[in-house]
Protein backbone atom coordinates (compact mmCIF):
# COMPACT_ATOMS: atom_id res chain seq x y z
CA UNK A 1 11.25 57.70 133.30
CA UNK A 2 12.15 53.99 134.41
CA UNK A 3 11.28 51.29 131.76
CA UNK A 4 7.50 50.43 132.90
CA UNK A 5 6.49 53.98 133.13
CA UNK A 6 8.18 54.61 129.20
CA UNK A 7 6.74 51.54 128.15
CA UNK A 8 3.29 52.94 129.42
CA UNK A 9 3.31 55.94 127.88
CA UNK A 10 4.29 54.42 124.58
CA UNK A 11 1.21 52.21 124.59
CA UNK A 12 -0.96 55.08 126.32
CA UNK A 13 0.37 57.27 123.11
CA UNK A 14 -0.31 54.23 120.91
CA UNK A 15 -4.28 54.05 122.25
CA UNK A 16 -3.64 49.76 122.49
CA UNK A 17 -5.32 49.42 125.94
CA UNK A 18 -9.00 47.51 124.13
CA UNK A 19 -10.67 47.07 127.36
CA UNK A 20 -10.61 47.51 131.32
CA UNK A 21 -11.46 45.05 133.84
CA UNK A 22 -12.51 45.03 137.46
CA UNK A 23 -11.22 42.33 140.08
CA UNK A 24 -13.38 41.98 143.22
CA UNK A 25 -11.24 40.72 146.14
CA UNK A 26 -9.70 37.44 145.85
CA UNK A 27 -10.94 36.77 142.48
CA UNK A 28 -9.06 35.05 140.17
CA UNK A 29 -7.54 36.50 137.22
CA UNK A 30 -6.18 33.30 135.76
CA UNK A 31 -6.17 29.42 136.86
CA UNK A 32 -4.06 26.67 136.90
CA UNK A 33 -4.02 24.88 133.49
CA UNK A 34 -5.64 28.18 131.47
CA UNK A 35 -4.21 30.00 128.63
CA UNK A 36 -4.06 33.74 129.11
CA UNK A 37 -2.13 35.07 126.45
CA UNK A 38 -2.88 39.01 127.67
CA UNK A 39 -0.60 41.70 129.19
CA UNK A 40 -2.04 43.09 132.20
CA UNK A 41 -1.23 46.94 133.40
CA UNK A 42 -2.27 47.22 137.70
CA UNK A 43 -3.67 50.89 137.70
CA UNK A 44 -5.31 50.19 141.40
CA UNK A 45 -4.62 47.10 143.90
CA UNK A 46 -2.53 44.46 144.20
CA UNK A 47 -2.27 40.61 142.77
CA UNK A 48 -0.41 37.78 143.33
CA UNK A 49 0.72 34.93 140.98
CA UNK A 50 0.79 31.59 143.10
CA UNK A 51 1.57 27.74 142.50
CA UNK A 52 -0.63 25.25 144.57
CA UNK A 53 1.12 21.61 145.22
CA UNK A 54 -0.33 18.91 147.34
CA UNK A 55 0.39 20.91 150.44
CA UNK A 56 0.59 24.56 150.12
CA UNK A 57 0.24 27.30 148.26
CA UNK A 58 3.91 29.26 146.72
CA UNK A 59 3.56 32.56 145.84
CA UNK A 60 6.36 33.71 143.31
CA UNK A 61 5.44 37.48 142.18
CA UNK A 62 3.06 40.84 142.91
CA UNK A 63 1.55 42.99 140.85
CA UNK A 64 0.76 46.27 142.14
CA UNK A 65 0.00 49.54 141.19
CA UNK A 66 1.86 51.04 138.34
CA UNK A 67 3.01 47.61 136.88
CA UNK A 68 2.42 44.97 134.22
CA UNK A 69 1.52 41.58 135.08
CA UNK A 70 0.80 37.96 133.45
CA UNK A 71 1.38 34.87 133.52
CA UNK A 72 4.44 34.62 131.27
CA UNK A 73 4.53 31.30 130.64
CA UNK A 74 1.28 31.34 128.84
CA UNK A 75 1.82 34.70 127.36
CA UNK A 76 5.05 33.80 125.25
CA UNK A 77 4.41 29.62 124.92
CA UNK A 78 0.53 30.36 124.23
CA UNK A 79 0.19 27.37 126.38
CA UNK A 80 -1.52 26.10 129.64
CA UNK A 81 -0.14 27.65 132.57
CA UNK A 82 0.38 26.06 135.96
CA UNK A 83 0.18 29.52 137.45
CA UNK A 84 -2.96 31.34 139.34
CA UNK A 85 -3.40 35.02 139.36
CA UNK A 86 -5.35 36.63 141.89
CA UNK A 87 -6.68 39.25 143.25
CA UNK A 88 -5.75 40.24 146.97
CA UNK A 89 -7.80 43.30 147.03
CA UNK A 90 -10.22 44.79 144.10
CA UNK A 91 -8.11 46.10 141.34
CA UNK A 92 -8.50 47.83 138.28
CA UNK A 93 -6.19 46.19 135.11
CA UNK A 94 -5.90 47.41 131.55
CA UNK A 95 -5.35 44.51 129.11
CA UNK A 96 -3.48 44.79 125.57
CA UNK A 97 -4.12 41.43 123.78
CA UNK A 98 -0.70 39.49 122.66
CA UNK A 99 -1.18 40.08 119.11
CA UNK A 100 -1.83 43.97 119.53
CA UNK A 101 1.61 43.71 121.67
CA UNK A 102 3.76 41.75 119.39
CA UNK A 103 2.40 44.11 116.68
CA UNK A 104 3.54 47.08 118.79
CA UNK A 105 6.41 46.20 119.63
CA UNK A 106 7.29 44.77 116.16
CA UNK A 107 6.53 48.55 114.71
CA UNK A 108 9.88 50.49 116.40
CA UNK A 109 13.37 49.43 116.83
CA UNK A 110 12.85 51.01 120.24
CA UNK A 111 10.02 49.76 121.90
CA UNK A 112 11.38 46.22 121.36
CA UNK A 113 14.56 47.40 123.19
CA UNK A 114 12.43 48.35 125.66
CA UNK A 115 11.17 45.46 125.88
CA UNK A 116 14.16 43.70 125.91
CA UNK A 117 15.26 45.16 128.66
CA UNK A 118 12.20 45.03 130.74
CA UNK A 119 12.31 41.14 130.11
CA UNK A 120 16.04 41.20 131.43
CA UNK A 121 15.30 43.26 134.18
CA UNK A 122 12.82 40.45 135.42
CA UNK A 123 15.04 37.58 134.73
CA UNK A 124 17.67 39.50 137.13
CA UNK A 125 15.05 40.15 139.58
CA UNK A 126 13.68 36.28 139.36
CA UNK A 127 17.67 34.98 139.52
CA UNK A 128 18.41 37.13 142.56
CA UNK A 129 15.38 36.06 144.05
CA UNK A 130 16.14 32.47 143.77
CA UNK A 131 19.54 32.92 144.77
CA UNK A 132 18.30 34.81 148.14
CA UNK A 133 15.77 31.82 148.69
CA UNK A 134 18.71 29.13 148.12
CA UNK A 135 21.39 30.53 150.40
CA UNK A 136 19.92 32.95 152.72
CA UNK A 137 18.61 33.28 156.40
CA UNK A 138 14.50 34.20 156.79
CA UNK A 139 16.12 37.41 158.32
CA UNK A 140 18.13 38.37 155.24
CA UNK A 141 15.49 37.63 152.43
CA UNK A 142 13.35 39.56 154.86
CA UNK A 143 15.91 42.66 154.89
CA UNK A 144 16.70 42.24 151.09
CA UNK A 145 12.82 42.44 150.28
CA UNK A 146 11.82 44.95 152.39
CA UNK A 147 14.80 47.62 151.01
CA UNK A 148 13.76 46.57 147.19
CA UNK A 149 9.96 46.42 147.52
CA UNK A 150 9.23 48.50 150.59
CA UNK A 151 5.43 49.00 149.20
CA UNK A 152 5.28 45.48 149.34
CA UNK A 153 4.56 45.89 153.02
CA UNK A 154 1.44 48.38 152.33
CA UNK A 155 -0.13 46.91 149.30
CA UNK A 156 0.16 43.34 150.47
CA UNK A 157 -1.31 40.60 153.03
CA UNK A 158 1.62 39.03 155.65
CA UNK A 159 0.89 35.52 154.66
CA UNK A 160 1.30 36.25 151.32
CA UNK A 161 4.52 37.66 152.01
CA UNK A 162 5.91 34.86 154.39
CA UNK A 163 4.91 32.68 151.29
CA UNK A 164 6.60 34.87 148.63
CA UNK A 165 9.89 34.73 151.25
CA UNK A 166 9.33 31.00 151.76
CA UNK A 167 8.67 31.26 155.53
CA UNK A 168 5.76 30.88 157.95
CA UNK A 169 3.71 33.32 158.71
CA UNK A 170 5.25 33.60 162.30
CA UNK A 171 8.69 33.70 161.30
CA UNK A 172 7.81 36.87 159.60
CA UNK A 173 5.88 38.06 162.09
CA UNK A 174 9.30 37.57 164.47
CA UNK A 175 11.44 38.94 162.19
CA UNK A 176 9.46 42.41 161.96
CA UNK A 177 8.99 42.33 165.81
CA UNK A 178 12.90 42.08 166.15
C-alpha cells in the first residue's frame, strides 16, 4: 500500500469520515480569503486549487480520485487562505474535521509517521515542481508531468493543465501535437 491508500484505511478502520459532500461542476469548494480547516478525501472527480491575480488565474495542484485535498495553508495556520478550490467536474469528497485529524493522528506513533511522510512527500513534489517551472522548457515540464501524473491527462481540462505547467493553452496544445 502507498502512503494515501494506508492512511485511508487507517481512518476508514477508525470510522472519522463525519459527513460526505457533493460538488456540482465548477463549484467551489473553498474561496479566496475563507478558512477551511477540513481534510478532504476525492472518492469521484477531479478539483483544482487556483490563485487569481489581476490578470489570470494560476493553478498550483489537482485533486483526483483516490487522494486527499485542502487548502493547507488554512488547514495548519487556521487562517484565511488566498487559495480557491474547485470543482472541474461533480465530485464526491469525504471530510474529517481538523480536530478529529489532529486527534487521530495524535493517538499512534504511526499514523503521525505517516503523516510525516505524506507531508514530505508533498513538499518534494511542490520543490520539484517549482524547480521544473524555474529552469525548464514548456516541452520538458510537459514530458516530466505527463510520465508522473499520466491520469492527469484523463481526469483533467487542457487549460487547466497549460495553467498548472505555466503555459498557454496553445503551447500545450503544440507540444502534444509534436
Amino acid at each position: 500500500m502507498n502512503l494515501i491508500e494506508t492512511l485511508t484505511f487507517r481512518i476508514n478502520q477508525a470510522n472519522l469520515w463525519k459527513k460526505e459532500i457533493t460538488l456540482k461542476r465548477n463549484e467551489y469548494l473553498k474561496v479566496e480569503g475563507s478558512i477551511d480547516t477540513n481534510l478532504y478525501y476525492v472518492t469521484e472527480g477531479a478539483l483544482r486549487i487556483f490563485l487569481v491575480d489581476e490578470i489570470e488565474e494560476h493553478t498550483i495542484r489537482f485533486g483526483y480520485r483516490n487522494n486527499f485535498i485542502a487548502a493547507l495553508d488554512s488547514f495548519i495556520k487556521d487562517s484565511p487562505s488566498p487559495f480557491y478550490i474547485q470543482a472541474l467536474k461533480k465530485t464526491n469528497l469525504k471530510v474529517i474535521s481538523k480536530t478529529d485529524y489532529i486527534s487521530f493522528l495524535k493517538s499512534n506513533i504511526e499514523n503521525l509517521q505517516l503523516w510525516d511522510n505524506l507531508l514530505q512527500a508533498l513538499i518534494l513534489q511542490q520543490l520539484e515542481r517549482e524547480i521544473d517551472i524555474l529552469t525548464s522548457s514548456p516541452i520538458e515540464r510537459y514530458k516530466r508531468v505527463l510520465k508522473r501524473s499520466p491520469q492527469l491527462f484523463q481526469e483533467i481540462p487542457h487549460k487547466h493543465i497549460a495553467s498548472y505547467l505555466r503555459m498557454t493553452p496553445e503551447t500545450l496544445s503544440r507540444i502534444k501535437k509534436s
